[in-house]
PDB file of N, CA and C in Angstrom:
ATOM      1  N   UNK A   1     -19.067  -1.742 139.315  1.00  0.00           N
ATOM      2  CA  UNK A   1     -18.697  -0.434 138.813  1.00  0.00           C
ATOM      3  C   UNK A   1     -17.607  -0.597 137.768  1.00  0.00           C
ATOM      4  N   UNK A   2     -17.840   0.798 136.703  1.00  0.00           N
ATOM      5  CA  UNK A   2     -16.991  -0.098 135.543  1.00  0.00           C
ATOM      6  C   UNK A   2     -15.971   1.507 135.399  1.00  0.00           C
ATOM      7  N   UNK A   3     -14.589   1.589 134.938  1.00  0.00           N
ATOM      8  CA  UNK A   3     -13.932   2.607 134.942  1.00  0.00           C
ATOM      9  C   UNK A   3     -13.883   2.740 133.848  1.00  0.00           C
ATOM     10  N   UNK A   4     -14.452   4.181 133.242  1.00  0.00           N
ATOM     11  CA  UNK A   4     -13.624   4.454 132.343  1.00  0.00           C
ATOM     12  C   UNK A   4     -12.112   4.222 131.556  1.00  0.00           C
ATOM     13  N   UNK A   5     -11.465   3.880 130.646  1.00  0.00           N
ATOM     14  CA  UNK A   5      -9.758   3.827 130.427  1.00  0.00           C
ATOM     15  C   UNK A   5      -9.215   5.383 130.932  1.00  0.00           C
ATOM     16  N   UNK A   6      -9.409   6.213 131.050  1.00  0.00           N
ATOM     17  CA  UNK A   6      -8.912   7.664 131.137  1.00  0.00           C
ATOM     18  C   UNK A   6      -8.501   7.785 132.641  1.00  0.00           C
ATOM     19  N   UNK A   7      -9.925   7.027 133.194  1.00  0.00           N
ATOM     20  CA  UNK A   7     -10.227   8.159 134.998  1.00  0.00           C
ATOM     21  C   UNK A   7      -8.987   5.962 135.653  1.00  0.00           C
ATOM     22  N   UNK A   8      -9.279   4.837 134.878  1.00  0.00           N
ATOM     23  CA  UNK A   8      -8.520   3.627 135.317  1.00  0.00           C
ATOM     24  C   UNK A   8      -6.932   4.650 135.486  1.00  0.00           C
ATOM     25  N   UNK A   9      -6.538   5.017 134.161  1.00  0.00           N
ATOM     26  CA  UNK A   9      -5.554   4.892 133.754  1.00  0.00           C
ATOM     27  C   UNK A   9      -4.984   6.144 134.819  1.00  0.00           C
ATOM     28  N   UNK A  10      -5.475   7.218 135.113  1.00  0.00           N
ATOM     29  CA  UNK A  10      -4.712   8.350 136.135  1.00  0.00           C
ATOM     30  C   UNK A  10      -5.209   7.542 137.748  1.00  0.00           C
ATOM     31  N   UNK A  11      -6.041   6.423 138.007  1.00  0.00           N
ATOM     32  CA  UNK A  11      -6.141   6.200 139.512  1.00  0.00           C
ATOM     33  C   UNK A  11      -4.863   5.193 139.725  1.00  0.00           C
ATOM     34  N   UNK A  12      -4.792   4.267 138.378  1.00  0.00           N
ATOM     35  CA  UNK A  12      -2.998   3.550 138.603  1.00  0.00           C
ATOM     36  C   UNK A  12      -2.098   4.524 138.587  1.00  0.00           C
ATOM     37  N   UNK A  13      -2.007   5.394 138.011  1.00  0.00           N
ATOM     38  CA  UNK A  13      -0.768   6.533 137.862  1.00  0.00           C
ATOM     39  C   UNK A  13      -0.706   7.124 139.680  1.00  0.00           C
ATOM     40  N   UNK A  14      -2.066   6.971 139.822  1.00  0.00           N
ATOM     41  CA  UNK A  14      -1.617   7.612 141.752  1.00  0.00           C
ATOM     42  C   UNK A  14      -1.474   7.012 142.534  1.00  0.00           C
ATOM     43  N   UNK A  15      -1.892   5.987 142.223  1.00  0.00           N
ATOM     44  CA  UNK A  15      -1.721   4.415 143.274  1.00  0.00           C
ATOM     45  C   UNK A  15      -0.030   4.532 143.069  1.00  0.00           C
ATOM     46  N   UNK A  16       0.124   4.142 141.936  1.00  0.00           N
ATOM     47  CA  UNK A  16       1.911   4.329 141.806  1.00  0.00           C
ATOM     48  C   UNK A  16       3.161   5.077 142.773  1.00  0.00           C
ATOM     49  N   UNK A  17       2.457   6.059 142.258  1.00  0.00           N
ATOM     50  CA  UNK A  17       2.915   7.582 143.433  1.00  0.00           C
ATOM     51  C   UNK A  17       2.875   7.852 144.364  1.00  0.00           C
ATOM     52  N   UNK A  18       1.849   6.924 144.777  1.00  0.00           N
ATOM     53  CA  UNK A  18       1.571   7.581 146.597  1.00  0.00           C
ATOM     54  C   UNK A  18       2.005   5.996 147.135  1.00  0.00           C
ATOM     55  N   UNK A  19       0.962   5.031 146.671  1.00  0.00           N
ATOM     56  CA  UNK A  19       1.337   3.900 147.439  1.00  0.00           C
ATOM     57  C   UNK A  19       3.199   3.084 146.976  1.00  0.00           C
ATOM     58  N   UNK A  20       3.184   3.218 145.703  1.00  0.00           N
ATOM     59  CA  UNK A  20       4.376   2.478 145.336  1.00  0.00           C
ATOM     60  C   UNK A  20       4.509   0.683 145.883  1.00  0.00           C
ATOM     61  N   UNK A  21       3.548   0.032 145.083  1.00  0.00           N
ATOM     62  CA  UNK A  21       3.650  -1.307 145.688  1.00  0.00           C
ATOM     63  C   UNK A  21       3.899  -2.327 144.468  1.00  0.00           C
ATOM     64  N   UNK A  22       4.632  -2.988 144.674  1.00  0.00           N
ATOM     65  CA  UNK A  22       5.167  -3.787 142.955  1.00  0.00           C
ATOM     66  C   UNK A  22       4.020  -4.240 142.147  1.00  0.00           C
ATOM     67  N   UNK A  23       2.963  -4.366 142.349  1.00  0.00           N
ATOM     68  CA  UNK A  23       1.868  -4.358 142.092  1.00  0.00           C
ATOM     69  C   UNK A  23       1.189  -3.281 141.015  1.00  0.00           C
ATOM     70  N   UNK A  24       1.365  -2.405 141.482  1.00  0.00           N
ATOM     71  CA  UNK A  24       1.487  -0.538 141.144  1.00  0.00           C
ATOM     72  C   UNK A  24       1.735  -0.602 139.471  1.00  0.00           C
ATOM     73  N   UNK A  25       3.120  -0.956 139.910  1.00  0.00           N
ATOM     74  CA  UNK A  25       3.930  -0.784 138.606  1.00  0.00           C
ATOM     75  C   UNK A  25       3.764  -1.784 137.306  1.00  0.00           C
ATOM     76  N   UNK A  26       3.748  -2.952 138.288  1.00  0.00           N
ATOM     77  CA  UNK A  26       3.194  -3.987 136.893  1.00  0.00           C
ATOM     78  C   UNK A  26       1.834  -3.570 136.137  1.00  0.00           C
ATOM     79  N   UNK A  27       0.904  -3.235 136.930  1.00  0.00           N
ATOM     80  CA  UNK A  27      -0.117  -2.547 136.959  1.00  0.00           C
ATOM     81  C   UNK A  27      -0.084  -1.233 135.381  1.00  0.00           C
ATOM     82  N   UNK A  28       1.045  -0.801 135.484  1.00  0.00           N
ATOM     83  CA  UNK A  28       1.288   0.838 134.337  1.00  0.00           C
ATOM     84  C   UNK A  28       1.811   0.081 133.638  1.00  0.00           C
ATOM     85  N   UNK A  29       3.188  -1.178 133.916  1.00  0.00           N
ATOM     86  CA  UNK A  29       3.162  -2.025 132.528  1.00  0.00           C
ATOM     87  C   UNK A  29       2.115  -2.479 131.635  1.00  0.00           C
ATOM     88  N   UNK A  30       1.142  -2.897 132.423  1.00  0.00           N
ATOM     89  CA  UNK A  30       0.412  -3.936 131.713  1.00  0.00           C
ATOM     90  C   UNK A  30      -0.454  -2.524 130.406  1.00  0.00           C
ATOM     91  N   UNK A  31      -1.120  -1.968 131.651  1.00  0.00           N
ATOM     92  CA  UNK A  31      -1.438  -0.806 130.450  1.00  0.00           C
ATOM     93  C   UNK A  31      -0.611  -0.230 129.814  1.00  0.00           C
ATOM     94  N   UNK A  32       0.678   0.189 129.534  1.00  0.00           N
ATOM     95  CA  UNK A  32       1.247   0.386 128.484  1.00  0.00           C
ATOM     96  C   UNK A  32       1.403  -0.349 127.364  1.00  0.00           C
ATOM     97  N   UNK A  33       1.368  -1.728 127.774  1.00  0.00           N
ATOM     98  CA  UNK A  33       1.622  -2.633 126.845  1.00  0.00           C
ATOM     99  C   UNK A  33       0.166  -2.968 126.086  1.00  0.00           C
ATOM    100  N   UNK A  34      -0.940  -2.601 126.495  1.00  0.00           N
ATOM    101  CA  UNK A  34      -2.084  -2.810 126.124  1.00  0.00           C
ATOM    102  C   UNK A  34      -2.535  -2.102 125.294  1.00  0.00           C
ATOM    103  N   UNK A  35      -1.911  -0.558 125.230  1.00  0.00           N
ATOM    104  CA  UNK A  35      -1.892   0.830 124.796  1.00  0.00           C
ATOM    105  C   UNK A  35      -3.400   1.702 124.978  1.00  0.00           C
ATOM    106  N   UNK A  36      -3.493   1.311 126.650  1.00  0.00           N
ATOM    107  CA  UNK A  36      -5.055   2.095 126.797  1.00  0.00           C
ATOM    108  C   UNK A  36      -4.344   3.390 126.953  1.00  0.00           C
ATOM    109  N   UNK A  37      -5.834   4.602 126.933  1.00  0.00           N
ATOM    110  CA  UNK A  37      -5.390   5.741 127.132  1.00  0.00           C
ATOM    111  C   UNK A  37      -4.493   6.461 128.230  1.00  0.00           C
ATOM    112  N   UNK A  38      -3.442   5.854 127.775  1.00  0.00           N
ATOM    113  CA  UNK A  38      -2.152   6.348 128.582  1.00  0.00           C
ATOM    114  C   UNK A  38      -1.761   7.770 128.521  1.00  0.00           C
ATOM    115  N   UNK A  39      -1.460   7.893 126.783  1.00  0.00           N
ATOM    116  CA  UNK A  39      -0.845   9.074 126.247  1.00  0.00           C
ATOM    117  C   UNK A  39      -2.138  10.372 126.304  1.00  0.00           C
ATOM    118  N   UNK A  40      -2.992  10.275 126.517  1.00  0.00           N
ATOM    119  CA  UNK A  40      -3.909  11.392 126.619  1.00  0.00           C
ATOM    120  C   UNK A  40      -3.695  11.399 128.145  1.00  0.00           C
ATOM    121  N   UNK A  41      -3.926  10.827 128.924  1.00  0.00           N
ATOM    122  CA  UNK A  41      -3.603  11.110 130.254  1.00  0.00           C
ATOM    123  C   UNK A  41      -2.175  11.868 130.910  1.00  0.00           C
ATOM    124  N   UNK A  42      -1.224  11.667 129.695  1.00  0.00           N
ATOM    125  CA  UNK A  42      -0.048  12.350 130.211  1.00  0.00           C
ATOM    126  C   UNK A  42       0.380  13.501 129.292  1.00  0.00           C
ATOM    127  N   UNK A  43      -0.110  13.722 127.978  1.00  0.00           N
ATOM    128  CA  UNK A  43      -0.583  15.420 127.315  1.00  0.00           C
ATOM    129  C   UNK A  43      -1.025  16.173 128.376  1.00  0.00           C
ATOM    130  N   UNK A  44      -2.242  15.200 129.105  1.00  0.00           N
ATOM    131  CA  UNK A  44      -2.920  16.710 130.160  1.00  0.00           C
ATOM    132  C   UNK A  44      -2.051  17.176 131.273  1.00  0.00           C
ATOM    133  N   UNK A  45      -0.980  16.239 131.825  1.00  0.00           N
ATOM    134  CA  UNK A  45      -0.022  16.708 132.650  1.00  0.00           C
ATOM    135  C   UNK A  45       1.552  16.302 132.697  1.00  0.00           C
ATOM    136  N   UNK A  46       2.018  17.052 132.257  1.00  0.00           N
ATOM    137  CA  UNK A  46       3.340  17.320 131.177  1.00  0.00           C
ATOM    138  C   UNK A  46       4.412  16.606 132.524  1.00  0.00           C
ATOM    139  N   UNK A  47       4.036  16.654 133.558  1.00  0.00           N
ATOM    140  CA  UNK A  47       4.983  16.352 134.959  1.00  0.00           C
ATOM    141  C   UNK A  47       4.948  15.263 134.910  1.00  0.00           C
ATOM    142  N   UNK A  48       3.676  14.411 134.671  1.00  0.00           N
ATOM    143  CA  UNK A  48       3.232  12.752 135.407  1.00  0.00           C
ATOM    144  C   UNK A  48       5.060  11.969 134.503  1.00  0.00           C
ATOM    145  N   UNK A  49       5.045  12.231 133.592  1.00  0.00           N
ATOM    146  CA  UNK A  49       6.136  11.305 132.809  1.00  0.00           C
ATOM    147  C   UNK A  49       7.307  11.402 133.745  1.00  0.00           C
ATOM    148  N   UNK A  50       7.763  12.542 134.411  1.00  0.00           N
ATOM    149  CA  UNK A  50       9.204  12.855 135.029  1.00  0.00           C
ATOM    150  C   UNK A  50       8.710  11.713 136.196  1.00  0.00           C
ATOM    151  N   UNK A  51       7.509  12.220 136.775  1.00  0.00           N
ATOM    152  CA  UNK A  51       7.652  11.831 138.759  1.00  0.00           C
ATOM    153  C   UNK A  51       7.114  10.563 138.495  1.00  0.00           C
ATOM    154  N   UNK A  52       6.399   9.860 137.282  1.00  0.00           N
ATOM    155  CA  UNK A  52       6.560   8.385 137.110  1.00  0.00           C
ATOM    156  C   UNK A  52       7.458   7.730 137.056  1.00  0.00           C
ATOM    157  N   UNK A  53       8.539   8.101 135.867  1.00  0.00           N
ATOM    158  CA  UNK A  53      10.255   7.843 136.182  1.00  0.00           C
ATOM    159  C   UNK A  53      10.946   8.401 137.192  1.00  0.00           C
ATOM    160  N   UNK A  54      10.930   8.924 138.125  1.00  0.00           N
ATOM    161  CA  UNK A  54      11.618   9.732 139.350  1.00  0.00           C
ATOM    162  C   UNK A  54      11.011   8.429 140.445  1.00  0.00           C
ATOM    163  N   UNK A  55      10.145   8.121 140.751  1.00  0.00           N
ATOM    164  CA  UNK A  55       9.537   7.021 141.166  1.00  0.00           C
ATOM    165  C   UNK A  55       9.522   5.714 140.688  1.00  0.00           C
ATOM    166  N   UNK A  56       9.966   5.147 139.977  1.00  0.00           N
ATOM    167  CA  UNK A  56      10.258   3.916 139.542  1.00  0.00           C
ATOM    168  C   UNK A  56      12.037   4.070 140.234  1.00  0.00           C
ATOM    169  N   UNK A  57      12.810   4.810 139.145  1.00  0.00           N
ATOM    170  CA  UNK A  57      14.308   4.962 139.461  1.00  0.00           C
ATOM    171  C   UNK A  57      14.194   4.589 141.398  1.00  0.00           C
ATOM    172  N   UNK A  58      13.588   5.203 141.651  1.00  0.00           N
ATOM    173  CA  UNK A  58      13.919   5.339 143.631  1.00  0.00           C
ATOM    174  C   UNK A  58      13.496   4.413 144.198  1.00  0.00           C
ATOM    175  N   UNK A  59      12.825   3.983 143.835  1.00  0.00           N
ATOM    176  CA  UNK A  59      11.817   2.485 144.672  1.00  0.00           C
ATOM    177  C   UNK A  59      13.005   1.188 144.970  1.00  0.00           C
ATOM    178  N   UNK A  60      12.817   0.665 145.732  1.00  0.00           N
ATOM    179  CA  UNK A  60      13.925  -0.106 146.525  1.00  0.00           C
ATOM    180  C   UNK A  60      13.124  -1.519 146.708  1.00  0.00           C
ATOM    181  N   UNK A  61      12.096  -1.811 145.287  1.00  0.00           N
ATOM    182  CA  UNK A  61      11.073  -2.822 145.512  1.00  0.00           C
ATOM    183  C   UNK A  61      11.913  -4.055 145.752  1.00  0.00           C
ATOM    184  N   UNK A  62      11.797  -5.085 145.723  1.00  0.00           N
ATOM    185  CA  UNK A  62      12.083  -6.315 144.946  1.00  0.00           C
ATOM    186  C   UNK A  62      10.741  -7.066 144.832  1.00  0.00           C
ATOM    187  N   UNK A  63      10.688  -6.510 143.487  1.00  0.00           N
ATOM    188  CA  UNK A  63       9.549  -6.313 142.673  1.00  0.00           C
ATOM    189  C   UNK A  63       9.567  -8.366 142.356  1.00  0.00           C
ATOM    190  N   UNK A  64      10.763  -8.926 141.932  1.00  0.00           N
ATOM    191  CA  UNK A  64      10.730 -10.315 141.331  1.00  0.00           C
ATOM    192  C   UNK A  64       9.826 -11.107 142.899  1.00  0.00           C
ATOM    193  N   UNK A  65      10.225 -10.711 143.722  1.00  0.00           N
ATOM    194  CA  UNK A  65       9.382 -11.727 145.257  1.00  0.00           C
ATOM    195  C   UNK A  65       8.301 -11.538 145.504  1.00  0.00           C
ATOM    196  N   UNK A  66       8.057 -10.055 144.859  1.00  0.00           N
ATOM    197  CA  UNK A  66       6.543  -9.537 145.651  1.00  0.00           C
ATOM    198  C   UNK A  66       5.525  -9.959 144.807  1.00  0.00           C
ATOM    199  N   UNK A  67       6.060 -10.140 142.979  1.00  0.00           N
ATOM    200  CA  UNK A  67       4.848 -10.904 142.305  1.00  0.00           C
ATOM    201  C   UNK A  67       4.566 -11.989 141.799  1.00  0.00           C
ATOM    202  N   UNK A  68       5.925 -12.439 142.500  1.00  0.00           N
ATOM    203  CA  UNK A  68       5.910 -13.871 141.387  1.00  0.00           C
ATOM    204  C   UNK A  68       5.064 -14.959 142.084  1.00  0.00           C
ATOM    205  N   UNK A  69       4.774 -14.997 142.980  1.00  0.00           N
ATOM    206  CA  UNK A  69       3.463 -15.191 143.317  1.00  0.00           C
ATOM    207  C   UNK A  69       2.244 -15.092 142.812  1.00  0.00           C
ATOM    208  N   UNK A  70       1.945 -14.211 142.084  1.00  0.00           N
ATOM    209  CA  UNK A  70       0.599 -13.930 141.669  1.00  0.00           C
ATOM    210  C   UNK A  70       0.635 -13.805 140.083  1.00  0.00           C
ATOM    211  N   UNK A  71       2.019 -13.841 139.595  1.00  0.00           N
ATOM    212  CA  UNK A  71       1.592 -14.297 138.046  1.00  0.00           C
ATOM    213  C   UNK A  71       2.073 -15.495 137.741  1.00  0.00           C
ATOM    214  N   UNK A  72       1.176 -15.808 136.611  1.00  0.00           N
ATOM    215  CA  UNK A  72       1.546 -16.745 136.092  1.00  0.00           C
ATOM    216  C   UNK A  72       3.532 -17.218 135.552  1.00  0.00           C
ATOM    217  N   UNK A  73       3.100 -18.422 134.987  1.00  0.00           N
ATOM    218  CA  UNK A  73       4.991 -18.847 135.282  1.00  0.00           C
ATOM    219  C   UNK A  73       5.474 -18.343 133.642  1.00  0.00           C
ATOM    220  N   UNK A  74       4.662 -17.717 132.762  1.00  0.00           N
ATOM    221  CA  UNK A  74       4.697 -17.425 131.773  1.00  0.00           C
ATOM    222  C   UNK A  74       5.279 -16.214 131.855  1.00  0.00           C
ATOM    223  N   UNK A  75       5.259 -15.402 133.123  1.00  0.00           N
ATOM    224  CA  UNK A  75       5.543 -13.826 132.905  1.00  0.00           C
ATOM    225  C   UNK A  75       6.719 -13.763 133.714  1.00  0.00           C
ATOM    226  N   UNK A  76       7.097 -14.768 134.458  1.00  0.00           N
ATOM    227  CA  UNK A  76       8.443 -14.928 135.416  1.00  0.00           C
ATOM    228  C   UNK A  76       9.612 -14.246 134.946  1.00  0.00           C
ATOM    229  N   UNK A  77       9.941 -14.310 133.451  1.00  0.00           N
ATOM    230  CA  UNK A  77      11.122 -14.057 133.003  1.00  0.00           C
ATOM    231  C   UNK A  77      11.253 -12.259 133.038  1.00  0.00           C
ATOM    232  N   UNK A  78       9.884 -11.813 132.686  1.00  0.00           N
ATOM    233  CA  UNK A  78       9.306 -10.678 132.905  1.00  0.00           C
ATOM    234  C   UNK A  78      10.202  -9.486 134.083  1.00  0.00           C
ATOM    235  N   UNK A  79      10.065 -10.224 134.950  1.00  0.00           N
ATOM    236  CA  UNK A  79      10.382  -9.841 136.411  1.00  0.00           C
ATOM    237  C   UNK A  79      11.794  -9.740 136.532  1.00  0.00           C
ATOM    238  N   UNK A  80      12.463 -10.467 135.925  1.00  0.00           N
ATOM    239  CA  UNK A  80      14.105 -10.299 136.252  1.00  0.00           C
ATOM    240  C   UNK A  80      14.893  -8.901 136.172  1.00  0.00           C
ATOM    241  N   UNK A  81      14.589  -8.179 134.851  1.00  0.00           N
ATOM    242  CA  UNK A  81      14.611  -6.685 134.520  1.00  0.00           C
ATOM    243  C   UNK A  81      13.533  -6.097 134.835  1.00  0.00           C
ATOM    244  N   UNK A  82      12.442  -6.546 135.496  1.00  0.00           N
ATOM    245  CA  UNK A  82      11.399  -5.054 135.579  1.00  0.00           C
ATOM    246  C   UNK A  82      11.472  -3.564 135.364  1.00  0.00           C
ATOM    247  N   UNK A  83      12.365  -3.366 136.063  1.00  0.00           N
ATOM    248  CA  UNK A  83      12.755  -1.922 136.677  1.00  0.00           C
ATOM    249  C   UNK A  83      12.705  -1.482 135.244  1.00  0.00           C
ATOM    250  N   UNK A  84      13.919  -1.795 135.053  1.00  0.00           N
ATOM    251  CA  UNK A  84      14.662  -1.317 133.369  1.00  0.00           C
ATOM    252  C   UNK A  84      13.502  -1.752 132.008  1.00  0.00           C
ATOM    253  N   UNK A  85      12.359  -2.689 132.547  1.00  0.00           N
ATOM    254  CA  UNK A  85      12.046  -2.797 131.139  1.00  0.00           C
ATOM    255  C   UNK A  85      10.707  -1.892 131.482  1.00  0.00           C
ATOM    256  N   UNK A  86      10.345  -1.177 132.493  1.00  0.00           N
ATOM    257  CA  UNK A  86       9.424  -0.430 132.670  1.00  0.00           C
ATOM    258  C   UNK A  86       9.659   0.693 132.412  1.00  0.00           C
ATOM    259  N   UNK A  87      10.662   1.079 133.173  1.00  0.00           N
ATOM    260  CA  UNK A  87      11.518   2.395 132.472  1.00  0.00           C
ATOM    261  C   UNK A  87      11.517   2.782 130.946  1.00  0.00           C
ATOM    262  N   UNK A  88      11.610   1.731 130.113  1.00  0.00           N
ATOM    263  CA  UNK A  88      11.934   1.929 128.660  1.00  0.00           C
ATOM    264  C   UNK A  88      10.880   2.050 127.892  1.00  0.00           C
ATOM    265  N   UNK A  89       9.567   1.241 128.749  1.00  0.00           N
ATOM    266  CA  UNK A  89       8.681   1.150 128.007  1.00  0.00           C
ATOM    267  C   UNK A  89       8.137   2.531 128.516  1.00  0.00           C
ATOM    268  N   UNK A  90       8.095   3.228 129.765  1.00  0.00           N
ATOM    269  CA  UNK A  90       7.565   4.599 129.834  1.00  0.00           C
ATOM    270  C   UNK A  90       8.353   5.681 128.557  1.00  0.00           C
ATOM    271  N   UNK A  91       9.631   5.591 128.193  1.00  0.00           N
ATOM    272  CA  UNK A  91      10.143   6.274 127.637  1.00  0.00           C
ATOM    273  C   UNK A  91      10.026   6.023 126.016  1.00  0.00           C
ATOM    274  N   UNK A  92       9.544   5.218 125.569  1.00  0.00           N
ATOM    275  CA  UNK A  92       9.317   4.757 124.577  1.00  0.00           C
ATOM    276  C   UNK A  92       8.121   4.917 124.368  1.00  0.00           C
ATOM    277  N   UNK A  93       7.014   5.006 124.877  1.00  0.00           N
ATOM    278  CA  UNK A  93       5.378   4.678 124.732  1.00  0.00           C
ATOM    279  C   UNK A  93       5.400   6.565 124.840  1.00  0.00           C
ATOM    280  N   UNK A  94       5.338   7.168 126.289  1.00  0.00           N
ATOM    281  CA  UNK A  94       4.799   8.556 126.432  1.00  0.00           C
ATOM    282  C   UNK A  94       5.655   9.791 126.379  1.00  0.00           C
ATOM    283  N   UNK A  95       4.589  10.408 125.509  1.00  0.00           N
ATOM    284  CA  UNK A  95       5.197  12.117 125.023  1.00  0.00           C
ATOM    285  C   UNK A  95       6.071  12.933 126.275  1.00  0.00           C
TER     286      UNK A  95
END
């Protein structure tokens, strides 16, 4: 089964929200950084931008243990700021 970018891009946005697993989030990095249809997904709901950042800010991950496992040693450095470089890139990328 193949996802659309639109219906991918709002099922990570709820995975995010409901489950919150460091996974989640690298997950909305990667598509931001990819620049799939992010920004049409968050025109249609003017809220997702706040309770995406309202939810990152609160999360109590330690996001550097939970993935560095599963990426490569190329993205390690990645992980040290997560929080903050996810944050910036939500605020920087969507309307």
């Amino acid at each position: 089964m193949h996802l659309d970018e639109k219906t991918l891009v709002g099922e990570k946005i709820q995975a995010a929200l409901t489950r919150a697993k460091a996974r989640d989030f690298y997950d909305i990095y990667f598509i931001l950084r990819s620049r799939i249809a992010f920004k049409e997904t968050f025109s249609k709901d003017k809220t997702l931008k706040s309770k995406l950042l309202s939810a990152i800010e609160n999360q109590k991950l330690d996001i550097r243990s939970e993935l560095k496992t599963f990426l490569p040693a190329s993205q390690h450095m990645l992980l040290r700021n997560f929080k903050l470089t996810l944050l910036s890139e939500i605020k920087r990328n969507l309307p």
